[in-house]
C-alpha atoms as a PDB file:
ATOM      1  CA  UNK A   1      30.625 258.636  30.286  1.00  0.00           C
ATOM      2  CA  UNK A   2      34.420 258.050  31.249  1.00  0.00           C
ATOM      3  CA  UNK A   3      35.876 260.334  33.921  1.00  0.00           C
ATOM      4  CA  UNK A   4      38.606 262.359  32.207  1.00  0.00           C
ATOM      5  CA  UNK A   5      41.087 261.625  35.367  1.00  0.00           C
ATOM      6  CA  UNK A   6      43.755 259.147  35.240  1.00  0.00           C
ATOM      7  CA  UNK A   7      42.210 256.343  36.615  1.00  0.00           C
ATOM      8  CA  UNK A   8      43.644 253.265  37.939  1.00  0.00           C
ATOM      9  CA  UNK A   9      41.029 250.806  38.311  1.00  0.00           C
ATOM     10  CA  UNK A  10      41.638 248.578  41.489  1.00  0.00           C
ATOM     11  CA  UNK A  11      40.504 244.983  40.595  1.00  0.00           C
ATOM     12  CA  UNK A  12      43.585 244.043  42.350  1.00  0.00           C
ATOM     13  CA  UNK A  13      44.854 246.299  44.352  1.00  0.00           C
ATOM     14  CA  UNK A  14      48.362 246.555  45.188  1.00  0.00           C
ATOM     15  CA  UNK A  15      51.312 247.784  47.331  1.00  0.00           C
ATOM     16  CA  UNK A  16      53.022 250.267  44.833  1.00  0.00           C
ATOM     17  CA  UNK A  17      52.148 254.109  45.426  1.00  0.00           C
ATOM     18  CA  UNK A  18      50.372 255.476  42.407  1.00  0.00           C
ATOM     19  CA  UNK A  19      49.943 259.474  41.154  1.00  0.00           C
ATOM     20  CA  UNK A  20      46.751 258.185  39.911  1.00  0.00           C
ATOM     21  CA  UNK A  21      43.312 258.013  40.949  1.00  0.00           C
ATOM     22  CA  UNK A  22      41.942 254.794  41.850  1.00  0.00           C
ATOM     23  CA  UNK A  23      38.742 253.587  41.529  1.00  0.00           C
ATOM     24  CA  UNK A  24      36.987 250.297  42.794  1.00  0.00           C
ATOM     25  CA  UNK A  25      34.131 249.352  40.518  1.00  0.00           C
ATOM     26  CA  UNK A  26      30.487 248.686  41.814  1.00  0.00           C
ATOM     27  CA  UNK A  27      29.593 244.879  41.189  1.00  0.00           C
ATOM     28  CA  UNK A  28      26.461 245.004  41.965  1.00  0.00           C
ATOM     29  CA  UNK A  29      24.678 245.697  37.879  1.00  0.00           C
ATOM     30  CA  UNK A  30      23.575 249.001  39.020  1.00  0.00           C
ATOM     31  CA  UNK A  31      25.720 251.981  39.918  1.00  0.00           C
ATOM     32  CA  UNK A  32      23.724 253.788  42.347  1.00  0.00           C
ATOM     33  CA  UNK A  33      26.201 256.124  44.381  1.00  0.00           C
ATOM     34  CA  UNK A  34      29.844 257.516  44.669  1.00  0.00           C
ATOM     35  CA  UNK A  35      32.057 257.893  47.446  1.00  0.00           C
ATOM     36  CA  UNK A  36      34.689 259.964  47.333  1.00  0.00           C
ATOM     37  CA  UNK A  37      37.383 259.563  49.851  1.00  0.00           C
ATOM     38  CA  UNK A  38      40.722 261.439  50.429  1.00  0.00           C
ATOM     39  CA  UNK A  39      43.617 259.957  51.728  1.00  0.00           C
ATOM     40  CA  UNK A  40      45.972 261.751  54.883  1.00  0.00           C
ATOM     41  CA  UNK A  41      49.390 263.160  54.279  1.00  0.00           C
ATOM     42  CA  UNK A  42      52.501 261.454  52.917  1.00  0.00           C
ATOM     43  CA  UNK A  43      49.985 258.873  51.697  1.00  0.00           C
ATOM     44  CA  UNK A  44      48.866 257.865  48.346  1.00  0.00           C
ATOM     45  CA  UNK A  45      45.267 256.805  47.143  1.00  0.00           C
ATOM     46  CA  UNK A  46      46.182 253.098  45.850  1.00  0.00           C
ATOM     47  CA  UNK A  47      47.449 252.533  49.781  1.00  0.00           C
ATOM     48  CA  UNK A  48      44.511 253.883  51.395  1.00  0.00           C
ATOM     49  CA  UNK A  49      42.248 251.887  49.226  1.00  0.00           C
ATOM     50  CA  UNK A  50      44.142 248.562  50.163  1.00  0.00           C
ATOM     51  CA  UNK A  51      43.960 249.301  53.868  1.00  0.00           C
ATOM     52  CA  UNK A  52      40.429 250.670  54.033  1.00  0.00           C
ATOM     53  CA  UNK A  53      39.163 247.749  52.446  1.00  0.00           C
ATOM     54  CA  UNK A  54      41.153 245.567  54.450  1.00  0.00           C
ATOM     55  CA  UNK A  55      38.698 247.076  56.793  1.00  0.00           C
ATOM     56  CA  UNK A  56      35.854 244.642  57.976  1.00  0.00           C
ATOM     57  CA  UNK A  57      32.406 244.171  59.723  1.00  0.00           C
ATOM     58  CA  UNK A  58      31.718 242.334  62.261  1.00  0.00           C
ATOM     59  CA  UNK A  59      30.219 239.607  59.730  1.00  0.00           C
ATOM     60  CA  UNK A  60      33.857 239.796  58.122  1.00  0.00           C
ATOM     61  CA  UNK A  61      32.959 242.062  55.058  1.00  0.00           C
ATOM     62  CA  UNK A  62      34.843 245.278  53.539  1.00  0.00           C
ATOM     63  CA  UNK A  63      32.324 247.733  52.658  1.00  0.00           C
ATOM     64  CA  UNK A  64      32.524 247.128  48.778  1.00  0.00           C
ATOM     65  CA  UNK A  65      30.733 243.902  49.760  1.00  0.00           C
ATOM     66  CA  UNK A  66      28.334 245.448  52.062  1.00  0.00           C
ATOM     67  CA  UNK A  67      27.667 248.138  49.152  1.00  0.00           C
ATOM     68  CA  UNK A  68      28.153 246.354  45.709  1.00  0.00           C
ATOM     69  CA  UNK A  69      26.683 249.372  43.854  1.00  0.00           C
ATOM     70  CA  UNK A  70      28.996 251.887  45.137  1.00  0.00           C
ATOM     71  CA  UNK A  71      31.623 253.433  43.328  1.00  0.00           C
ATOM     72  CA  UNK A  72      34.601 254.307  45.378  1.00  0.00           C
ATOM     73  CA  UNK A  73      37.170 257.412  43.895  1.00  0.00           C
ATOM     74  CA  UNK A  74      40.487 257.584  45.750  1.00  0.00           C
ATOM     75  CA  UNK A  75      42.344 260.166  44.271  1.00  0.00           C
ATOM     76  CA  UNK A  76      45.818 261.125  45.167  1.00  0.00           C
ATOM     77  CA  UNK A  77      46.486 264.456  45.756  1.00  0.00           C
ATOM     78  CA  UNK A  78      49.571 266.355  43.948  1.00  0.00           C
ATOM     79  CA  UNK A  79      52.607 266.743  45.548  1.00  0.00           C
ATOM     80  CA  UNK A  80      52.745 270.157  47.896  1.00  0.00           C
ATOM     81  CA  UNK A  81      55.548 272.211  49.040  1.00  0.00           C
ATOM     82  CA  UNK A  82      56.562 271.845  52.282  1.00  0.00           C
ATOM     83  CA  UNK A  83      57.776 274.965  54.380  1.00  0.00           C
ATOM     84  CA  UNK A  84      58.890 272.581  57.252  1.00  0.00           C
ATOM     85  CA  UNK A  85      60.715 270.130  55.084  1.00  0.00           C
ATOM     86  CA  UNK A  86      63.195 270.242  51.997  1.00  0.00           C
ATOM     87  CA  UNK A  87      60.978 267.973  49.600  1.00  0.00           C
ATOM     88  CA  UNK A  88      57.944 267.196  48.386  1.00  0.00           C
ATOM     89  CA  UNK A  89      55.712 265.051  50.039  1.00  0.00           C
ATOM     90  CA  UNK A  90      51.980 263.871  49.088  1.00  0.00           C
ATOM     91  CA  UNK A  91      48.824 265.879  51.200  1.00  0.00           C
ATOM     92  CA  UNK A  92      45.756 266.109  50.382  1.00  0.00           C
ATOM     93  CA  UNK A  93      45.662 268.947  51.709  1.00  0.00           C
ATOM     94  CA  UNK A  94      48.087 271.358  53.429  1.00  0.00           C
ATOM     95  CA  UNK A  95      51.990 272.350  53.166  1.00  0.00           C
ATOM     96  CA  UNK A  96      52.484 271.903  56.578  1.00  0.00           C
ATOM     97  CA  UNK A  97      52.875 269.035  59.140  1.00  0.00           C
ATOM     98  CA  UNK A  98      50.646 268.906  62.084  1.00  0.00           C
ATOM     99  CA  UNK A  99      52.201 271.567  64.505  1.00  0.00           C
ATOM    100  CA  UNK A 100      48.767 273.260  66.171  1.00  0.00           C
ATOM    101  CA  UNK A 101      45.346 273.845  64.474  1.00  0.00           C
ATOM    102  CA  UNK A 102      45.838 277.733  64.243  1.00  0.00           C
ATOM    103  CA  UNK A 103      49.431 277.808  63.472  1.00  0.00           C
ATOM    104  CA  UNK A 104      50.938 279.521  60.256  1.00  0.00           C
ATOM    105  CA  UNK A 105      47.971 278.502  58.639  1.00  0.00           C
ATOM    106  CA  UNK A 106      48.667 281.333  55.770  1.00  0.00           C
ATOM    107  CA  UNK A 107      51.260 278.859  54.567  1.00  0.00           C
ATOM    108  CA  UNK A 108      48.463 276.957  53.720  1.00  0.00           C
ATOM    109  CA  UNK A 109      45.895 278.808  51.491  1.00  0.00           C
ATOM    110  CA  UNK A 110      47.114 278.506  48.262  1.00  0.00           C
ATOM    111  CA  UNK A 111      47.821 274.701  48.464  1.00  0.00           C
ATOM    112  CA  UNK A 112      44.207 274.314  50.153  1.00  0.00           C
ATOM    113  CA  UNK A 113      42.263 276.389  47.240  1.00  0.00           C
ATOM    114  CA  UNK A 114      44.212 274.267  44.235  1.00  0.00           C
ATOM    115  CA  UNK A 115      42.363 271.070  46.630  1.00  0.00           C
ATOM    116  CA  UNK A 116      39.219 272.325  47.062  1.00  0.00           C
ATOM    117  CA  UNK A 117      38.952 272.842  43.378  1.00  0.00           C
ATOM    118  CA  UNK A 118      40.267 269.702  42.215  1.00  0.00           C
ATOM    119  CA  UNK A 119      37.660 267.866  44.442  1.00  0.00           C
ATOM    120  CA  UNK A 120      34.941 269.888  43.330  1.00  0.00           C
ATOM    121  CA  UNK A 121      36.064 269.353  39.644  1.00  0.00           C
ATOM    122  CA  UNK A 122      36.050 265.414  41.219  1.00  0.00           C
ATOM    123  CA  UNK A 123      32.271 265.358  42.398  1.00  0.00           C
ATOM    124  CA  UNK A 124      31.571 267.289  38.655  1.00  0.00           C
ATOM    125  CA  UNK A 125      32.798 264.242  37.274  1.00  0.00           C
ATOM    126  CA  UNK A 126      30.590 262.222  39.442  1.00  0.00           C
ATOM    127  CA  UNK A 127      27.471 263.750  39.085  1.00  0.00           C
ATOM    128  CA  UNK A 128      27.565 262.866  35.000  1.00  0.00           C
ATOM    129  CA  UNK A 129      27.341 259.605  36.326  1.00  0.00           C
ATOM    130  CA  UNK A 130      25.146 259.703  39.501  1.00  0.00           C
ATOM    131  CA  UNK A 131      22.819 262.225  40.751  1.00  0.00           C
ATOM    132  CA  UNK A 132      24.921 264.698  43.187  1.00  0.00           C
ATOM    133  CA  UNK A 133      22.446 263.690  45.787  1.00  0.00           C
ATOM    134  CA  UNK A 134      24.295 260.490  45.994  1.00  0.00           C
ATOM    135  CA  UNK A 135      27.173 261.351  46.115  1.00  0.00           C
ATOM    136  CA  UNK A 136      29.414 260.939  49.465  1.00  0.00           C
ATOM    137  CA  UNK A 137      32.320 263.044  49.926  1.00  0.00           C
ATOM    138  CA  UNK A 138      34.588 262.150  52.513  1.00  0.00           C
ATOM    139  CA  UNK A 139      38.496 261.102  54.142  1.00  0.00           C
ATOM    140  CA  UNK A 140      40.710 260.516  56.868  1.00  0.00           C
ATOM    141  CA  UNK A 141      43.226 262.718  58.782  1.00  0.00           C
ATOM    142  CA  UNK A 142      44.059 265.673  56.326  1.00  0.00           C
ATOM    143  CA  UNK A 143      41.686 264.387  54.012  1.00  0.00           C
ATOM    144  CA  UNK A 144      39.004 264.671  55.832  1.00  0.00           C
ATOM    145  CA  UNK A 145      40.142 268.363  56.998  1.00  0.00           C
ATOM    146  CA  UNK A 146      40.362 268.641  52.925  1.00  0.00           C
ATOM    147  CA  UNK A 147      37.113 267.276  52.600  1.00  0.00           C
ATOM    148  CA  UNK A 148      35.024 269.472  55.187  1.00  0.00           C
ATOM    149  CA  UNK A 149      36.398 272.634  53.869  1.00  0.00           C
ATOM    150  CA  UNK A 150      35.274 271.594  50.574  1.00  0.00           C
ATOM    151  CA  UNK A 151      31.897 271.068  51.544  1.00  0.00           C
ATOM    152  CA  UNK A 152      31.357 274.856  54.131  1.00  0.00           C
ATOM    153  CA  UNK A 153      33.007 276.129  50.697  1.00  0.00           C
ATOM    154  CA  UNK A 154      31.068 274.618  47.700  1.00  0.00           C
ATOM    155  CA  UNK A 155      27.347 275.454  47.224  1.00  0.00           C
ATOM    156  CA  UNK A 156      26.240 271.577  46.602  1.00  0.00           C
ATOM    157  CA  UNK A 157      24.437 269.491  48.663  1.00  0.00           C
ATOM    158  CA  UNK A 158      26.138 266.030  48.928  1.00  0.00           C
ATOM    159  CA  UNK A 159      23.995 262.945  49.587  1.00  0.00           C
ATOM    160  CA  UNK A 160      26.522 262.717  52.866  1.00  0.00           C
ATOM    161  CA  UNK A 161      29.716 263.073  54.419  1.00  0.00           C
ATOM    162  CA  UNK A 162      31.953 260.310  56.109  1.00  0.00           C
ATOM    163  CA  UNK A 163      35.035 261.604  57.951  1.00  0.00           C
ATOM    164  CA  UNK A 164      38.177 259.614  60.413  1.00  0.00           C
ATOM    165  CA  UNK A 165      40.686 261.252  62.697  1.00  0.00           C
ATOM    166  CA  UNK A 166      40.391 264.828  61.687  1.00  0.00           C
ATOM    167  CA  UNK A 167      39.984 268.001  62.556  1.00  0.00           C
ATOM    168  CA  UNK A 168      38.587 271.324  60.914  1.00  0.00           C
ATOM    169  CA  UNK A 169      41.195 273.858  59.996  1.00  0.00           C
ATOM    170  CA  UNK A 170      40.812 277.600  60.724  1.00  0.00           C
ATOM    171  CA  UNK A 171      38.167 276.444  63.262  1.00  0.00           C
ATOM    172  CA  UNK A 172      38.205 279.696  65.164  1.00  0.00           C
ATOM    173  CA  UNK A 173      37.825 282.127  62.017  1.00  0.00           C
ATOM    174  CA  UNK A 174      35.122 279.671  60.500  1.00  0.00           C
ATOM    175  CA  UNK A 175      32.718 279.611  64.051  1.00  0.00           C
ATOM    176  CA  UNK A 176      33.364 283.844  63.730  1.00  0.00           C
ATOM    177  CA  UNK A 177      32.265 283.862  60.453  1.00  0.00           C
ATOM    178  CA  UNK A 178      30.581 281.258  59.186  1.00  0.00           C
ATOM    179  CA  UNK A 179      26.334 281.772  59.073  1.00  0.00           C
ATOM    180  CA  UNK A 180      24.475 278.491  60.192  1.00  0.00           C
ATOM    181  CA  UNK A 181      24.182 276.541  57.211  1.00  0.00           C
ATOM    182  CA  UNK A 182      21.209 275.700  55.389  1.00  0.00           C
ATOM    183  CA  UNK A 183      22.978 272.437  53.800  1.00  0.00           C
ATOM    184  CA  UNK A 184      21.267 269.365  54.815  1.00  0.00           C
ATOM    185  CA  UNK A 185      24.035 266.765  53.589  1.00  0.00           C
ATOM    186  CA  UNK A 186      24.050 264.249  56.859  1.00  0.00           C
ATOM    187  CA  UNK A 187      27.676 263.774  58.523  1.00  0.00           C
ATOM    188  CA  UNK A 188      29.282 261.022  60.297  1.00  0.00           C
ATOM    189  CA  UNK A 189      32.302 261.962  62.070  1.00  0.00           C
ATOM    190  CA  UNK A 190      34.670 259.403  63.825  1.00  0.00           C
ATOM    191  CA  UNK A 191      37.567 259.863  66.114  1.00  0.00           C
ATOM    192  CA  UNK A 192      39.606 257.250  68.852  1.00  0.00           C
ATOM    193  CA  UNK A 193      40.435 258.999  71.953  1.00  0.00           C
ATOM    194  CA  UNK A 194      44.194 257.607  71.938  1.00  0.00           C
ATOM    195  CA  UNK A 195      44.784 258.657  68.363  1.00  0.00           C
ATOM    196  CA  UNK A 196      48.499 260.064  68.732  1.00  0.00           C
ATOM    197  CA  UNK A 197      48.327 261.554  65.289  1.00  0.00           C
ATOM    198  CA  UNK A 198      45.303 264.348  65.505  1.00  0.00           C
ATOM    199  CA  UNK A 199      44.184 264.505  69.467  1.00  0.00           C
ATOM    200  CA  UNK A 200      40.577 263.562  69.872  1.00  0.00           C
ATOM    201  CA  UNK A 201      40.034 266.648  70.990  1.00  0.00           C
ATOM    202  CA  UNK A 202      40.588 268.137  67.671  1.00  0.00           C
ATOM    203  CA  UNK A 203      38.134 265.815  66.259  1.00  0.00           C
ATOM    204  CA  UNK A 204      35.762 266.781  68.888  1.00  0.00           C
ATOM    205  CA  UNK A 205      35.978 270.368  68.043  1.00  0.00           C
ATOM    206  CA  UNK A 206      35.319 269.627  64.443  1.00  0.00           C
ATOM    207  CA  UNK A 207      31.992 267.510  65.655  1.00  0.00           C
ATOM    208  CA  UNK A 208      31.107 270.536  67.519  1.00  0.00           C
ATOM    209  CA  UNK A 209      31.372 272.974  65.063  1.00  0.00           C
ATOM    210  CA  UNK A 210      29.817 271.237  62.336  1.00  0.00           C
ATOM    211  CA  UNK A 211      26.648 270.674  64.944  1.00  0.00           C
ATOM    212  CA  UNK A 212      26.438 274.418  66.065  1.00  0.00           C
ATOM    213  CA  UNK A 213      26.873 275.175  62.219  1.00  0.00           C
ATOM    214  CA  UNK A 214      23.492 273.302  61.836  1.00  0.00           C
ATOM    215  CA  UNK A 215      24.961 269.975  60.348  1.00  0.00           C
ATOM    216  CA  UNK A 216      22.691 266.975  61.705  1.00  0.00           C
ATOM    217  CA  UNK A 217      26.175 265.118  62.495  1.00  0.00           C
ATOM    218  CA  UNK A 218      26.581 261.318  63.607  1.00  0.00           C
ATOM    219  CA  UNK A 219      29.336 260.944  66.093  1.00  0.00           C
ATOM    220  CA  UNK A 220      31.121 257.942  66.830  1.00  0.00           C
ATOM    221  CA  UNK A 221      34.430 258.248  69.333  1.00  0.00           C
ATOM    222  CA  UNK A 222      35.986 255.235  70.738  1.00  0.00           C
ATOM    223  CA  UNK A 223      38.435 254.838  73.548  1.00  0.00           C
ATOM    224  CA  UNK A 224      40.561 252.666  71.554  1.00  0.00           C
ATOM    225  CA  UNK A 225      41.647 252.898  67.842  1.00  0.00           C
ATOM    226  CA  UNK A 226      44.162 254.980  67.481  1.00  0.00           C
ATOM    227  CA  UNK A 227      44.408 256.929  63.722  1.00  0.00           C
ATOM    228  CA  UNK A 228      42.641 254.673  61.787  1.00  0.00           C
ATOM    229  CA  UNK A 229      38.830 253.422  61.349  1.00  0.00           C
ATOM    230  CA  UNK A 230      38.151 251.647  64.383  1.00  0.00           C
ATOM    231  CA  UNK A 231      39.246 247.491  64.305  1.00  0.00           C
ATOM    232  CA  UNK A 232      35.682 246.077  65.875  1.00  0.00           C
ATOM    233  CA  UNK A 233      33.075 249.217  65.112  1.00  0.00           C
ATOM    234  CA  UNK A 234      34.188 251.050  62.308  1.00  0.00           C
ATOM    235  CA  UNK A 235      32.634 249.604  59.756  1.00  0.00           C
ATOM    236  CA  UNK A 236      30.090 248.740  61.331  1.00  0.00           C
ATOM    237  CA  UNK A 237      29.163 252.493  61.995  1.00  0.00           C
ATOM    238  CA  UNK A 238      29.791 253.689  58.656  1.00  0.00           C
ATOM    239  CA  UNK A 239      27.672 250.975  57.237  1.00  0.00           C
ATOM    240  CA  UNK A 240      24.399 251.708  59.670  1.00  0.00           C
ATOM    241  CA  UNK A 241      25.009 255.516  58.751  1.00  0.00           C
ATOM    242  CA  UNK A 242      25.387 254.525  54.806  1.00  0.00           C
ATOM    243  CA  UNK A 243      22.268 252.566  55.154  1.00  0.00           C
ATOM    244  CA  UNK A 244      20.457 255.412  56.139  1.00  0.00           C
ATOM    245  CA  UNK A 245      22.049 257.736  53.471  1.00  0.00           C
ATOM    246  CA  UNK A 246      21.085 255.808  50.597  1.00  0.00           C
ATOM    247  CA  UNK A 247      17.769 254.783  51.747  1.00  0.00           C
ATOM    248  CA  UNK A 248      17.020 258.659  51.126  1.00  0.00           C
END
């Protein structure tokens, strides 16, 4: 069955930004899992695909060669109003540019519930195709911040979680209020210390969290890296924690 999104299908993928979603095909005869992954702000889903699988291992493969029966969903998020700027930019998540993890984060809400639902209407799609349990829902930056609230929201059990460079928005009301959770979808979580973008200690706070929330979390943090999967491990990592994921 066809997803019903606008989908552009990345056989070649190229440098032009795109409102659509794109999708890399599995190779491998079988499709056997999904990954969804969200893009950061002022970004666009056919540029994060490009880059990510630019992305190698230490064998010099992207991960849709380590993973030939994956399906990878980028999907670009809809453009969001800004209240610190006069025009509309592309987030996959929130309305406002990183400032402080607590701040004005009202201005957010309505933005963030029209993403959580369009994800969640995302991994519906999915799971005509797949079983939910293998499905991976993931991002980087606000994507991932996207992605997490998506998951402490929703009621589904993911077959895992991959998040880069991120943090978890309304961390203090969430750790107030949130019961531990009885979701068992395994997490890796990622973060460079001398990422200039989100401070590791933001990401660090978000591993925490997740942890004392009940999550059984893998965490990766490198000294070097900066806002972006890291050049020599990256991969690497996500592939070992993959491996285990889909082994399940």
């Amino acid at each position: 069955m066809a997803s019903p999104h606008n989908e552009c299908i990345a056989d070649s993928l190229d440098d032009s930004p795109s409102d659509s979603t794109t999708i890399v095909s599995p190779t491998a005869d079988a499709h056997t899992h999904t990954i969804i992954f969200l893009h950061g702000r002022e970004d666009f889903s056919s540029d994060l695909a490009q880059y990510f699988f630019d992305s190698k291992s230490s064998d010099d493969r992207s991960m849709a060669e380590i993973f030939p029966s994956i399906r990878w969903v980028f999907p670009t998020a809809k453009l969001r109003f800004s209240a610190q700027r006069d025009f509309e930019f592309s987030s996959s998540s929130f309305t406002e540019a990183l400032k402080g993890p607590e701040e004005r984060q009202e201005l957010m809400v309505p933005g963030l519930r029209e993403s959580i639902g369009e994800i969640v209407e995302i991994v519906k799609d999915e799971a005509t195709l797949v079983p939910v349990g293998n499905i991976i829902l993931g991002g980087i930056s606000q994507g991932c911040a996207t992605a997490v609230l998506t998951l402490l929201a929703s009621d589904v059990e993911l077959g895992g979680f991959i998040g880069w460079c991120s943090w978890l928005p309304f961390q203090q009301a969430i750790e107030r209020i949130q019961k531990e959770s009885k979701d068992t979808t395994p997490i890796f979580l990622a973060h460079s210390r001398d990422d200039e973008t989100v401070p590791f200690a933001m990401g660090e706070g978000l591993y925490q969290t997740l942890e004392r929330l009940g999550f059984n979390v893998t965490w990766k943090k490198y000294e070097d890296g900066g806002h972006w999967i890291h050049a020599e491990h990256g991969v690497d990592d996500m592939s070992t924690f993959l491996e285990d994921v889909m082994k399940d």
